[in-house]
N, C-alpha and C. Protein backbone atom coordinates (compact mmCIF):
# COMPACT_ATOMS: atom_id res chain seq x y z
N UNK A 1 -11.41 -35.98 -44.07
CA UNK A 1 -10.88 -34.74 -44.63
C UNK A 1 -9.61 -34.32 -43.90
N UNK A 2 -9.80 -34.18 -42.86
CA UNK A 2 -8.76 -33.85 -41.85
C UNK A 2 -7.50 -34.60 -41.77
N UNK A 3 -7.89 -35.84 -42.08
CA UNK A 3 -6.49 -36.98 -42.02
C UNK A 3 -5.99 -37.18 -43.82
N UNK A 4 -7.11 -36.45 -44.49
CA UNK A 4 -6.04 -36.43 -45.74
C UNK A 4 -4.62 -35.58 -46.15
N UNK A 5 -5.22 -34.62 -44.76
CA UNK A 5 -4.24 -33.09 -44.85
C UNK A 5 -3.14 -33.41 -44.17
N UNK A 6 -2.98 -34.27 -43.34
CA UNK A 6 -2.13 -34.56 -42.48
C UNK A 6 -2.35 -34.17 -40.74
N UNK A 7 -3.38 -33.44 -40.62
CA UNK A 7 -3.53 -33.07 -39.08
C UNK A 7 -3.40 -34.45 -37.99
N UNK A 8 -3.69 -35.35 -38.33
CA UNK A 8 -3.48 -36.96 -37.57
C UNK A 8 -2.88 -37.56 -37.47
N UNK A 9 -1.62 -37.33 -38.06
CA UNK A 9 -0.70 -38.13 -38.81
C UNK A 9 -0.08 -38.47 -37.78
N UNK A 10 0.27 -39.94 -37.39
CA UNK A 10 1.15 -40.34 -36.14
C UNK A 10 2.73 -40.23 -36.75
N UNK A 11 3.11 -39.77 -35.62
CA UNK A 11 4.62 -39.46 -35.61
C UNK A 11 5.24 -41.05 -35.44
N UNK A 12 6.48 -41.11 -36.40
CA UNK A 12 7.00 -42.54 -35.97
C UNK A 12 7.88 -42.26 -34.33
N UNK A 13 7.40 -43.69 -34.00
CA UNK A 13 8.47 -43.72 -32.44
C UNK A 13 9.86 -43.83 -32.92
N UNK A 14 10.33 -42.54 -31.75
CA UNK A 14 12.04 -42.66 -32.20
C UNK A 14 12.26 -44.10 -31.61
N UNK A 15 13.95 -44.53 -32.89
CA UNK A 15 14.55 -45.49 -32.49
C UNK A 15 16.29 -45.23 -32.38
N UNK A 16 17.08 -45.77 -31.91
CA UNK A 16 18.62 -45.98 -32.64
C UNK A 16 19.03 -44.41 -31.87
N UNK A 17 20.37 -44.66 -32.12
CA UNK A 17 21.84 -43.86 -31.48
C UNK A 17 20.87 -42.23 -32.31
N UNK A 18 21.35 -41.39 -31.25
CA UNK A 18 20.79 -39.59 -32.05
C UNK A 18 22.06 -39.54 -32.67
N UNK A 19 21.79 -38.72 -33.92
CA UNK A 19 22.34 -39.09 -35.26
C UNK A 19 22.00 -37.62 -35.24
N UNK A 20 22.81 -36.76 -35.75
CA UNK A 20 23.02 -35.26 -36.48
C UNK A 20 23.09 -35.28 -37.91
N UNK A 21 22.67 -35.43 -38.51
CA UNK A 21 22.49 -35.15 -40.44
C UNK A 21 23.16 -33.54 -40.37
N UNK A 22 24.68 -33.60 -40.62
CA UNK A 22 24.91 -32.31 -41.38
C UNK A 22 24.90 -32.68 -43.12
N UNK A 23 24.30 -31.57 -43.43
CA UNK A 23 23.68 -31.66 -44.71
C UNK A 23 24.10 -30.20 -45.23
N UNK A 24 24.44 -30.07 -46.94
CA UNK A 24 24.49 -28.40 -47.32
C UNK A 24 22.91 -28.27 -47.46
N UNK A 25 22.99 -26.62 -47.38
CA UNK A 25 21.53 -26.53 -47.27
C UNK A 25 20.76 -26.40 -48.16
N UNK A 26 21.25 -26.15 -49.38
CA UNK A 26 20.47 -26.87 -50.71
C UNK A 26 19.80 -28.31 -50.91
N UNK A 27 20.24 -29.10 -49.86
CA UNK A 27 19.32 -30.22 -49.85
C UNK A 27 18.24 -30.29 -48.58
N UNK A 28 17.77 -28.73 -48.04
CA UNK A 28 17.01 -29.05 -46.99
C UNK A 28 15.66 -29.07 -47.75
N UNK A 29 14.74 -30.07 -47.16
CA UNK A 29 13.41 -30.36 -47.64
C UNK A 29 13.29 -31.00 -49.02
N UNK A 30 14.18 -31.46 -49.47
CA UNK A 30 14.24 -32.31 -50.85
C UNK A 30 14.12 -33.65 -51.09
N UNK A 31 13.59 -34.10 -51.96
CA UNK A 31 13.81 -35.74 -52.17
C UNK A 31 14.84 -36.19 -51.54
N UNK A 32 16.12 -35.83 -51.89
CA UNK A 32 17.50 -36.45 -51.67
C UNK A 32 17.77 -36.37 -50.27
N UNK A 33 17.02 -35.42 -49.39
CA UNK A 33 16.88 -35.43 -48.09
C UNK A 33 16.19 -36.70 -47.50
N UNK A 34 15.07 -37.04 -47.78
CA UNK A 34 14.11 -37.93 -47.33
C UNK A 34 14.84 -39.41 -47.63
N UNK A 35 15.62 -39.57 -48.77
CA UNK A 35 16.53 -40.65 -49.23
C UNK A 35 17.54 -41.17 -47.82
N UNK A 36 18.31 -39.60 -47.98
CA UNK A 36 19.05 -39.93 -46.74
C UNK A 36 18.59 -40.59 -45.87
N UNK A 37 17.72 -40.19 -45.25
CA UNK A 37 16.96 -40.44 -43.67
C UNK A 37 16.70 -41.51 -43.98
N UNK A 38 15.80 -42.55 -45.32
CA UNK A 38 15.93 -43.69 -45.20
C UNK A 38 17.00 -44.76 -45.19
N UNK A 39 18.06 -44.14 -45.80
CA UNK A 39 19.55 -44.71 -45.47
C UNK A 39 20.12 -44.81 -44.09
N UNK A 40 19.73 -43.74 -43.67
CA UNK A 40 20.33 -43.83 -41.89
C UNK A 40 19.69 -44.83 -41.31
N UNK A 41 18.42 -44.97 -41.65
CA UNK A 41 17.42 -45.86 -41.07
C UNK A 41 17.64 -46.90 -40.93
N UNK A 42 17.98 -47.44 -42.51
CA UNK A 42 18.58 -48.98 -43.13
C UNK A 42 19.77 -49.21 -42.50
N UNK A 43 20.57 -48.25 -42.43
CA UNK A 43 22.08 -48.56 -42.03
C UNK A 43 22.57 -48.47 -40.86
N UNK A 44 22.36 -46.91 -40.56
CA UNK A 44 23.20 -46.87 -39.00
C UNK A 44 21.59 -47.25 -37.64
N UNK A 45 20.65 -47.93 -38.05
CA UNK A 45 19.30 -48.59 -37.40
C UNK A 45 19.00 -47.71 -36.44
N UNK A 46 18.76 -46.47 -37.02
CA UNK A 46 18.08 -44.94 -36.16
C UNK A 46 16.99 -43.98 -37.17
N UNK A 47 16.13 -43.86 -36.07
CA UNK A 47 15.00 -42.53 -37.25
C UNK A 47 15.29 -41.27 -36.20
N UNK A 48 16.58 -41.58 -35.03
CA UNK A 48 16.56 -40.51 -33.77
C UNK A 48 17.31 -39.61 -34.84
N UNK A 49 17.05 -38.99 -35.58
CA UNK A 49 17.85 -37.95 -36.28
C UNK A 49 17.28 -36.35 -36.06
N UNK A 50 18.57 -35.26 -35.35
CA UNK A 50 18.46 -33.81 -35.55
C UNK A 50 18.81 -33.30 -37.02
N UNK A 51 17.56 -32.56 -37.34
CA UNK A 51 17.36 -32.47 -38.85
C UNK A 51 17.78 -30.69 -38.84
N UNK A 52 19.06 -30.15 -39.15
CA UNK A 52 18.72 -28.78 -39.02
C UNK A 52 18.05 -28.17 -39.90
N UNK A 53 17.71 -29.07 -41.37
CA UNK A 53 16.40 -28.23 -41.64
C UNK A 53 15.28 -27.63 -41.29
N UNK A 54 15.27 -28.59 -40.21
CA UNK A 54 13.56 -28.11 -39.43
C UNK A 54 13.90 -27.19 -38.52
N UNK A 55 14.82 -26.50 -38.71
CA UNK A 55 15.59 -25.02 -37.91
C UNK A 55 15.75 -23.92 -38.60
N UNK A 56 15.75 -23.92 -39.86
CA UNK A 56 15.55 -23.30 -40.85
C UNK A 56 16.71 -22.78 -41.28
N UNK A 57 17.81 -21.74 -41.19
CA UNK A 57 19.31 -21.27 -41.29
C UNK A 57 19.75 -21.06 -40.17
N UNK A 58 18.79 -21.34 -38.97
CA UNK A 58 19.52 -21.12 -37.50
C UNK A 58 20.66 -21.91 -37.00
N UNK A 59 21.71 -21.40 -36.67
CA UNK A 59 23.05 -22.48 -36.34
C UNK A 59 22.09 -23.49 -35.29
N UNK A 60 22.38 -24.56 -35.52
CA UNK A 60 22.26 -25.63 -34.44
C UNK A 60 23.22 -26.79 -33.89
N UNK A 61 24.60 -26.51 -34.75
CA UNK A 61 25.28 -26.97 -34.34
C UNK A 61 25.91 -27.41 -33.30
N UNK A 62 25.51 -26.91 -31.84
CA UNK A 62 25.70 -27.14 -30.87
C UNK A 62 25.07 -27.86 -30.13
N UNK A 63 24.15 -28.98 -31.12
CA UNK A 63 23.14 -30.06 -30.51
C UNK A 63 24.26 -31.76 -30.83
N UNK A 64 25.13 -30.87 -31.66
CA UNK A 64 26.51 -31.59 -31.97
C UNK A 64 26.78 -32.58 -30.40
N UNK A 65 27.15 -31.60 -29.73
CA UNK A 65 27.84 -32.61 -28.53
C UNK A 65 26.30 -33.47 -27.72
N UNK A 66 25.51 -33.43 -28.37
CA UNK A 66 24.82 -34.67 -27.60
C UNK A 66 24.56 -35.59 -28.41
N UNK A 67 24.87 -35.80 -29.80
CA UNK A 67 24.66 -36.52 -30.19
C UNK A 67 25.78 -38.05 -30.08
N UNK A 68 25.33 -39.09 -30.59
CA UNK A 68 26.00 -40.56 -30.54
C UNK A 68 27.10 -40.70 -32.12
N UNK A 69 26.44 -39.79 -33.17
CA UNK A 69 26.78 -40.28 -34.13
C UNK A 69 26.78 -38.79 -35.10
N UNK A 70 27.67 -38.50 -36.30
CA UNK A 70 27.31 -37.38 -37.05
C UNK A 70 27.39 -37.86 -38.45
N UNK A 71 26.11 -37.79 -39.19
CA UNK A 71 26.34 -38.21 -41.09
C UNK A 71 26.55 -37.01 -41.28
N UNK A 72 27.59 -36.61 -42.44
CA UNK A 72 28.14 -35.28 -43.03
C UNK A 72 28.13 -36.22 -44.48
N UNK A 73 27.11 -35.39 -45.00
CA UNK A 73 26.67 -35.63 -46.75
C UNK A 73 27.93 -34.85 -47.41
N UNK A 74 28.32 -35.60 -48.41
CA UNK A 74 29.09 -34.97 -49.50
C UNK A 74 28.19 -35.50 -50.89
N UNK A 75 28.68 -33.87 -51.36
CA UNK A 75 27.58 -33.99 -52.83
C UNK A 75 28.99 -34.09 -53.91
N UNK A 76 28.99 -35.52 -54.83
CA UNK A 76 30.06 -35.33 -55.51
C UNK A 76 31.43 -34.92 -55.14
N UNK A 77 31.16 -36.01 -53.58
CA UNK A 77 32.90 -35.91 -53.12
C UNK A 77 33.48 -35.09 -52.11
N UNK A 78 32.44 -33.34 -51.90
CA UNK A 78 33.01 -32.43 -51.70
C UNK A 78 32.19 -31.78 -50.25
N UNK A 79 32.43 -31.46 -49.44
CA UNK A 79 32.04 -30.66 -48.02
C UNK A 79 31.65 -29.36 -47.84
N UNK A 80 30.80 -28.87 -48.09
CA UNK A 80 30.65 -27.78 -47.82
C UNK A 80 31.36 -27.19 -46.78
N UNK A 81 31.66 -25.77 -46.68
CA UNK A 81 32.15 -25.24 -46.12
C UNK A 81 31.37 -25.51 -44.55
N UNK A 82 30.10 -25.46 -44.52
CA UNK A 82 29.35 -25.77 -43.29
C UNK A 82 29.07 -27.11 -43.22
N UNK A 83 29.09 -28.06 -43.72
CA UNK A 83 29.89 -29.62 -43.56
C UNK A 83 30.92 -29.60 -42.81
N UNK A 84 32.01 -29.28 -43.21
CA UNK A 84 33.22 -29.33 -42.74
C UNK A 84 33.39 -28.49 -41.61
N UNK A 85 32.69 -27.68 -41.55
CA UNK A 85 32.73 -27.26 -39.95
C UNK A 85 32.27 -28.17 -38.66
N UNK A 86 31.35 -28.47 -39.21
CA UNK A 86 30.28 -29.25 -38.28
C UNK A 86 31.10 -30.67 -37.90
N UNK A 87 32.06 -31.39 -38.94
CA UNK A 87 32.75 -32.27 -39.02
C UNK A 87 33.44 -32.20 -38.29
N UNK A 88 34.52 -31.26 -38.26
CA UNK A 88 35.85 -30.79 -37.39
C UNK A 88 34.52 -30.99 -35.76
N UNK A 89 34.03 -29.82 -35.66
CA UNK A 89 33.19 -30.22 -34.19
C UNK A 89 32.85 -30.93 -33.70
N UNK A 90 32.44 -32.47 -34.42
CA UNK A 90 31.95 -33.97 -34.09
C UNK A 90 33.38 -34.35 -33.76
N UNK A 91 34.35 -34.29 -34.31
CA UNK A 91 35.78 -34.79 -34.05
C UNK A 91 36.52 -34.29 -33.04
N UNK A 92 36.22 -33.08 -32.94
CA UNK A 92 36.41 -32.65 -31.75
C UNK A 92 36.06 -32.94 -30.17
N UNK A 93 34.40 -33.31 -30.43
CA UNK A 93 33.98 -33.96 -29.38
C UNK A 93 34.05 -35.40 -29.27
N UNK A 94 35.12 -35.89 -30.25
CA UNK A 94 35.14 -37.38 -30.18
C UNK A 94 33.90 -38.66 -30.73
N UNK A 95 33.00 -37.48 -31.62
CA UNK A 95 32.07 -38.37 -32.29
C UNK A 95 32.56 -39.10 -33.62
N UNK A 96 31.60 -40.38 -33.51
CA UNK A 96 31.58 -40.62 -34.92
C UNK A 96 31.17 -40.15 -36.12
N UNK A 97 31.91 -40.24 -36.63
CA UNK A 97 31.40 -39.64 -38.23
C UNK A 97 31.33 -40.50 -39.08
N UNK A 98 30.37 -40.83 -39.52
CA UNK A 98 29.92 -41.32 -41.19
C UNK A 98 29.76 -40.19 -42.43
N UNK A 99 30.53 -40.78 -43.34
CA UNK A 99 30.36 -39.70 -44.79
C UNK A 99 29.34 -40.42 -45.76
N UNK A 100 27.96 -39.73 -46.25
CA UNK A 100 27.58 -40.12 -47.24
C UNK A 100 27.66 -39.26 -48.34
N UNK A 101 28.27 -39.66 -49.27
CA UNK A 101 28.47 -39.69 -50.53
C UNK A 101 27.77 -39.27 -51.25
N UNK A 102 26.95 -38.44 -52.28
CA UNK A 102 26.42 -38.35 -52.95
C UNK A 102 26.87 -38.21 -54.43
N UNK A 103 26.76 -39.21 -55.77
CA UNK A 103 27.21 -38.85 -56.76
C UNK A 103 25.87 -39.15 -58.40
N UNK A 104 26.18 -38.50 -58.85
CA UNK A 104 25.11 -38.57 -59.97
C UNK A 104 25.00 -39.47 -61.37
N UNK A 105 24.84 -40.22 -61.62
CA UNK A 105 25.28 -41.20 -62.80
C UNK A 105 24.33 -40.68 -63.79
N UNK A 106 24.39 -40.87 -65.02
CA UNK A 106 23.00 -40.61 -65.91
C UNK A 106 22.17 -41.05 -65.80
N UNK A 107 21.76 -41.98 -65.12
CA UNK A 107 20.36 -42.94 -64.36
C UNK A 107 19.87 -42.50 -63.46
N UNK A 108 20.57 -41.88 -62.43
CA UNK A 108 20.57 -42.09 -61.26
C UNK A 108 21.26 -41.39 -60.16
N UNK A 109 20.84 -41.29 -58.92
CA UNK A 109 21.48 -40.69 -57.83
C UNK A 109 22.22 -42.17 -57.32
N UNK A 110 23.53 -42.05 -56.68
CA UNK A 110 24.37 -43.15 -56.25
C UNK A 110 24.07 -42.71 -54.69
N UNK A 111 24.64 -43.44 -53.85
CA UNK A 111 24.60 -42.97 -52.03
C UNK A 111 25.52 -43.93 -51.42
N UNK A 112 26.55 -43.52 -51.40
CA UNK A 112 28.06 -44.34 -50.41
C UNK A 112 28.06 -43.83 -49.26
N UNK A 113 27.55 -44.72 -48.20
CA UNK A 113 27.67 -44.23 -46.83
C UNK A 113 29.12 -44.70 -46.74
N UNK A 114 29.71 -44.16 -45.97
CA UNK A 114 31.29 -45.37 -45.32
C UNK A 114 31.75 -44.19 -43.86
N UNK A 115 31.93 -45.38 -43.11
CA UNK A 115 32.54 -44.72 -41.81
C UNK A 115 33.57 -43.70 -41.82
N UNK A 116 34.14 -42.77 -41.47
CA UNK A 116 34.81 -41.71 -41.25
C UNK A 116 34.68 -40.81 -42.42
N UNK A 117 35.93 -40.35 -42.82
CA UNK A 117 35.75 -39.41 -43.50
C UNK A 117 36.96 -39.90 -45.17
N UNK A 118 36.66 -40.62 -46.49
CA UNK A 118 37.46 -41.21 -46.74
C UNK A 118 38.18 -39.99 -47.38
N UNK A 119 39.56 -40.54 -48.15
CA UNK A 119 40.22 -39.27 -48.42
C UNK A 119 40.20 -38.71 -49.65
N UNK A 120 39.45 -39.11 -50.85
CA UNK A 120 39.05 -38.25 -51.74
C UNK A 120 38.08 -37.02 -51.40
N UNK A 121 37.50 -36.62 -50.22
CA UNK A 121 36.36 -35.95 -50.29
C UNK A 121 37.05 -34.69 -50.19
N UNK A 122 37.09 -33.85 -50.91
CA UNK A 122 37.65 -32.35 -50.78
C UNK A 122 36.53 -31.68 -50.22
N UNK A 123 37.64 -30.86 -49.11
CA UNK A 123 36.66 -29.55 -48.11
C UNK A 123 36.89 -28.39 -48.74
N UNK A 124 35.72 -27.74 -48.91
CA UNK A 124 35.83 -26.66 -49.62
C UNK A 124 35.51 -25.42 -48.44
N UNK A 125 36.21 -24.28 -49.08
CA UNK A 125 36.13 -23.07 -48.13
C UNK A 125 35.03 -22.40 -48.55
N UNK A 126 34.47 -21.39 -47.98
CA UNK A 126 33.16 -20.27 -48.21
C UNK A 126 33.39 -20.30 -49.68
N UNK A 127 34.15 -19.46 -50.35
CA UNK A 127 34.39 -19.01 -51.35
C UNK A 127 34.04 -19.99 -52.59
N UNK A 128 34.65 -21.55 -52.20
CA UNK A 128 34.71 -22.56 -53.01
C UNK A 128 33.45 -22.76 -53.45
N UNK A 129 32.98 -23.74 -52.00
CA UNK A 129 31.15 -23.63 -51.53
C UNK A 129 29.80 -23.00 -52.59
N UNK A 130 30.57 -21.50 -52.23
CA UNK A 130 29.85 -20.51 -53.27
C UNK A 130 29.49 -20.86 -54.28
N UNK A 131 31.35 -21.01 -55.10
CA UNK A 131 31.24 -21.48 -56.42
C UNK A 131 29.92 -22.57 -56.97
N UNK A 132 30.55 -23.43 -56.16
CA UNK A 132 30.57 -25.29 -56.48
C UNK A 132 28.67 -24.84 -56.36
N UNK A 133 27.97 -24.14 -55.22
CA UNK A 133 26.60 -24.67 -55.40
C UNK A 133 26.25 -23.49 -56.75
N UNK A 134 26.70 -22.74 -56.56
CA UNK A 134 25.96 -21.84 -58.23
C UNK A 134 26.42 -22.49 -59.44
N UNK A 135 27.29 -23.33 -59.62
CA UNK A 135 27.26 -23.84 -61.02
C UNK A 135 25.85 -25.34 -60.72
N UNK A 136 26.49 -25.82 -59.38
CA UNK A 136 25.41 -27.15 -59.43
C UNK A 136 23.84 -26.69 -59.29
N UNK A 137 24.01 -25.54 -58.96
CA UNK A 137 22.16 -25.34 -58.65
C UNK A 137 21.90 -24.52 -60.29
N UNK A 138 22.30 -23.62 -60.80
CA UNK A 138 22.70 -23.63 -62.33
C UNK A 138 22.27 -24.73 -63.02
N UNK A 139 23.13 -25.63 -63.18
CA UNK A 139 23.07 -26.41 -63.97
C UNK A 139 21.44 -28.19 -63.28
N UNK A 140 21.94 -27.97 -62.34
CA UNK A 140 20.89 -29.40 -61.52
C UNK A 140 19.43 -28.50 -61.52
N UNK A 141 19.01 -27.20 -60.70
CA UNK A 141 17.62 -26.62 -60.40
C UNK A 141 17.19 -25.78 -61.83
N UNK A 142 18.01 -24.62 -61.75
CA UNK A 142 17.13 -23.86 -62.55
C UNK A 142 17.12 -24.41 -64.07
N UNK A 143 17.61 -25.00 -64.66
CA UNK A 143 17.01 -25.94 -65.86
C UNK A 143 15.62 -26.61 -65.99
N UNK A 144 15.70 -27.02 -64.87
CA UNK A 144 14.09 -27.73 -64.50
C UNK A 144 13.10 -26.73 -63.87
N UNK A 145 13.27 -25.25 -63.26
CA UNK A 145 12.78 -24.72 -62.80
C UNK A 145 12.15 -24.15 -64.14
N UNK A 146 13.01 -23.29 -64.62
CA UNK A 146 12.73 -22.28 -65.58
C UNK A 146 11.91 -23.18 -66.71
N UNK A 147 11.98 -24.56 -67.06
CA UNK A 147 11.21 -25.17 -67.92
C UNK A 147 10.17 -25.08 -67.24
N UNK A 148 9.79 -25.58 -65.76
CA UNK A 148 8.79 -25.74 -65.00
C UNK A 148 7.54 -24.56 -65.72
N UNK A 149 8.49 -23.07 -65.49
CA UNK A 149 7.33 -22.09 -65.41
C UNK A 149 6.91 -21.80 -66.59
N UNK A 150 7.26 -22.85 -67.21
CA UNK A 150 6.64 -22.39 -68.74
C UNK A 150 5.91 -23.90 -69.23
N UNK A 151 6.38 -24.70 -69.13
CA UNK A 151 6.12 -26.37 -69.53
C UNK A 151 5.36 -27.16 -68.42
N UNK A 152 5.31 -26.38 -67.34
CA UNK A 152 5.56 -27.49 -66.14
C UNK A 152 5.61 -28.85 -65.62
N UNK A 153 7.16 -28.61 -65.94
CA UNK A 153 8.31 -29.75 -66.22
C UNK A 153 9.06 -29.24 -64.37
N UNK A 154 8.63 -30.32 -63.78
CA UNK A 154 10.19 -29.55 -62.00
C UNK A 154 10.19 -31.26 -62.29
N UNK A 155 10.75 -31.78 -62.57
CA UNK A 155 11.34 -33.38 -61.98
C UNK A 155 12.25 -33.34 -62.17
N UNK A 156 13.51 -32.58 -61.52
CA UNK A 156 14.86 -32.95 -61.16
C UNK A 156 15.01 -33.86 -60.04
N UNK A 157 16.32 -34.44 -60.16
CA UNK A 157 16.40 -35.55 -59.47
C UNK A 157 16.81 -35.56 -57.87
N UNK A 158 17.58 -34.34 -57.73
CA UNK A 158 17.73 -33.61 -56.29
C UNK A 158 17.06 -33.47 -55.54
């Protein structure tokens, strides 16, 4: 009973370079979250990842300078305003940065990791940010939400 709930559950042993996942925070605790982490896994050969989801909206950015390595997710190209902060700060301290990519096909979620920062990815300011997640959470969540509470239909792909 107890180990169906999870109370037992062995923690995996950390491996690989500590890795900072800046992430916008619309993807904290989501599928597309858990994706990531298996990408870092596959790719940059680390599960040592600081997750500031599991911080909840508390800045933690300042776990920045101990880390080896920083992934800064772009959703469709673009940086959140708190992406791009966190970015500038890894660069600052002379970390690496990897950009993963996130883009949406009609099939499918895509995932382009590539080293630095390439130069299509537009940084967006607060204001932008704003915009960009109320049309995408608009159009990506509450479609599937609002069907949810009536159909219950939630399988969006996010």
């Amino acid at each position: 009973m107890f180990n169906m709930l999870g109370f037992f559950r062995r923690k995996k042993k950390k491996f690989g370079p500590l890795i900072y996942l800046s992430e916008p925070t619309i993807l904290y605790h989501t599928k597309t979250e858990k994706v990531i982490l298996e990408i870092i896994e596959e790719k940059l050969n680390s599960n040592n990842v600081i997750l500031p989801s599991d911080y909840g909206l508390r800045d933690v950015s300042d776990k920045i300078a101990e880390v080896d390595y920083l992934v800064a997710v772009a959703i469709m190209g673009r940086f959140s305003s708190l992406v791009g902060r966190e970015v500038k700060k890894a660069e600052n301290f002379g970390k690496k940065v990897y950009t993963l990519d996130i883009a949406k096909t009609p099939e499918s979620l895509v995932y382009i990791l590539t080293e630095g920062v390439p130069e299509h990815i537009k940084w967006l300011n607060e204001e932008e940010t704003f915009e960009f997640f109320n049309q995408f959470i608009a159009k990506d969540f509450l479609g599937s939400s609002f069907r949810g509470l009536f159909i219950g239909y939630r399988d969006h792909e996010w």
